[in-house]
Protein backbone atom coordinates (compact mmCIF):
# COMPACT_ATOMS: atom_id res chain seq x y z
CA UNK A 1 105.11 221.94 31.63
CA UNK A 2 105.28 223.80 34.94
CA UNK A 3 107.91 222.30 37.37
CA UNK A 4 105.50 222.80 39.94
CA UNK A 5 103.23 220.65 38.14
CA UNK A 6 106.06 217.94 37.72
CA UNK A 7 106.75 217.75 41.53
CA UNK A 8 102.97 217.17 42.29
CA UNK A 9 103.11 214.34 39.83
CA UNK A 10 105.95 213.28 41.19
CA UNK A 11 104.60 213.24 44.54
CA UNK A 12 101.42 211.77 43.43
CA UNK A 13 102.94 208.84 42.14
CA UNK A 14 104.86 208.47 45.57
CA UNK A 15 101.40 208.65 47.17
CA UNK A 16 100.30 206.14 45.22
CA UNK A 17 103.27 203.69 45.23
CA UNK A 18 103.51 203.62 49.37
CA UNK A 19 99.30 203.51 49.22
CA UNK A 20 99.89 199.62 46.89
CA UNK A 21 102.79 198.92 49.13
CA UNK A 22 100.42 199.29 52.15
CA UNK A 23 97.58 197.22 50.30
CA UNK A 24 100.24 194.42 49.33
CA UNK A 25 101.92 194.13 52.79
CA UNK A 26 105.98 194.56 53.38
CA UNK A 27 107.92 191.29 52.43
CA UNK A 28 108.79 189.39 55.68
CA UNK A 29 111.51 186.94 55.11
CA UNK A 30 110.29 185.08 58.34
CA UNK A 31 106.44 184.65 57.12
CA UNK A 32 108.38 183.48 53.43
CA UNK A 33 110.26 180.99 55.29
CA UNK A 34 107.19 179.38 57.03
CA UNK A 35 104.98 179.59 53.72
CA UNK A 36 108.09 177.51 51.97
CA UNK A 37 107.61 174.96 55.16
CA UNK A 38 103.88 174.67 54.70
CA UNK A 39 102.29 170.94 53.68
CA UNK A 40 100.17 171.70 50.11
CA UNK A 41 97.29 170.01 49.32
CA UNK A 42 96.13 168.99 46.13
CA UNK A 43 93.57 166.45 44.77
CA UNK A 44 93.28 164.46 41.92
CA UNK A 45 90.85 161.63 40.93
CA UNK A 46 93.42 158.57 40.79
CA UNK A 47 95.20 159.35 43.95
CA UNK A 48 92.82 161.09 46.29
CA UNK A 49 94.35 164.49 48.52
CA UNK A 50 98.05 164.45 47.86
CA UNK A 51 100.25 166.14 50.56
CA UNK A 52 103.57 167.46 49.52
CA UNK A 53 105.64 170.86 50.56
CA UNK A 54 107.98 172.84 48.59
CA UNK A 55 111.73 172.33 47.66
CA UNK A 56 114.67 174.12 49.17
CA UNK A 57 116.64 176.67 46.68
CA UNK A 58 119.25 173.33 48.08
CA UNK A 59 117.40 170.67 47.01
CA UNK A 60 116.08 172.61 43.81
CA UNK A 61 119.92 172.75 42.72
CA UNK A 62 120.86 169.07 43.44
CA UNK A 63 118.15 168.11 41.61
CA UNK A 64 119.02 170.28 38.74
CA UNK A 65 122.24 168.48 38.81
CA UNK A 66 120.88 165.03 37.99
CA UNK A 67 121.18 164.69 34.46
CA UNK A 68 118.97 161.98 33.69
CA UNK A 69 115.61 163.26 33.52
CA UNK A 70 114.03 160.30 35.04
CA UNK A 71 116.08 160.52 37.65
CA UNK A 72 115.55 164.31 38.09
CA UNK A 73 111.55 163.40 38.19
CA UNK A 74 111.75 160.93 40.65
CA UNK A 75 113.86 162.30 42.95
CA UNK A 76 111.89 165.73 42.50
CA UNK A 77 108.50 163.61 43.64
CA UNK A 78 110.19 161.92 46.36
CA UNK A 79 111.45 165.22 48.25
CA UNK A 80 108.15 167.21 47.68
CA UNK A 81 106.33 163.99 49.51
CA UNK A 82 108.87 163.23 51.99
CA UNK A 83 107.99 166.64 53.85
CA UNK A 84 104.01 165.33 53.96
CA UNK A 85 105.12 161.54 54.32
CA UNK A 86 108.84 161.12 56.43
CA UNK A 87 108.26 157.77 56.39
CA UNK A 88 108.64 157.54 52.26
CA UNK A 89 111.72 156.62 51.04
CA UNK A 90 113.26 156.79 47.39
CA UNK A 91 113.05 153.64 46.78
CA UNK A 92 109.06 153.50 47.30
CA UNK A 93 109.13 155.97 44.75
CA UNK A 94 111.02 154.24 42.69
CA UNK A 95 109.25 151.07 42.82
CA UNK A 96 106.29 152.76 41.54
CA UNK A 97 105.42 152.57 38.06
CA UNK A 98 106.69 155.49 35.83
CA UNK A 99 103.24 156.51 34.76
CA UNK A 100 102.63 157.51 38.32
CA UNK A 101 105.73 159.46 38.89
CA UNK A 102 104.74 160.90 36.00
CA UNK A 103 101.57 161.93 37.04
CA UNK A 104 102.62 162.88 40.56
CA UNK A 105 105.38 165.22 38.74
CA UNK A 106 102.73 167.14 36.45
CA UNK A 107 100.26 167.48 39.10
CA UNK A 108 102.58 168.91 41.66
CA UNK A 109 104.48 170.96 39.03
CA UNK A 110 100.72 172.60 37.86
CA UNK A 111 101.24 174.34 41.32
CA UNK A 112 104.50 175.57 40.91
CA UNK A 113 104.30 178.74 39.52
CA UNK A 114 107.72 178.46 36.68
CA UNK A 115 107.63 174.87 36.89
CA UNK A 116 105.82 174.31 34.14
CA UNK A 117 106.34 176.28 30.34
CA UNK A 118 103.38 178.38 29.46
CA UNK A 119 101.88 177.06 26.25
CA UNK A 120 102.68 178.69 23.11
């Protein structure tokens, strides 16, 4: 192959890689920051539009540190609905039955993208 011809490649494919960055937008740690503060939405059929906002890398790690998994569940469902609700505490989580905590943890985790294992 012609070196000529493999530095027009080469600056083809530069062309092309700063022509998708362009198209995708430069990553802003500010604008990541205030997407990770956002309130979510979500609806489901038992409990109506469900408010909730994203855990901290923090919070993700603490929770990761509870080793009881009911635990980890519960406290996982109470700080994703504490940003939407301040006024909910852990222990009106807790007093709710486990089938809802359940429920709360597998409809919130559905829009985590990671959360959840891809099926096999």
């Amino acid at each position: 192959m012609d070196p000529n011809d493999i530095i027009k490649q080469a600056q083809e494919l530069e062309e092309k890689r700063k022509a998708a960055a362009v198209a995708v937008g430069n990553f802003d740690p500010i604008k990541t920051l205030a997407d990770s503060n956002a309130i979510k939405e979500i609806y489901d059929e038992l409990f109506g539009v469900i408010k909730y906002g994203s855990l901290t890398y923090k919070e993700n790690k603490a929770i990761k540190a509870i080793t009881d998994m009911e635990d980890r569940t519960t406290n996982m469902v109470f700080l994703m609905l504490k940003k939407a609700y301040p006024e909910l505490t852990l222990a009106d989580v807790e007093a709710w039955g486990f089938e809802k905590v359940a429920r709360m943890s597998f409809l919130i985790g559905k829009e985590i993208k990671g959360f959840l294992p891809k099926p096999t």
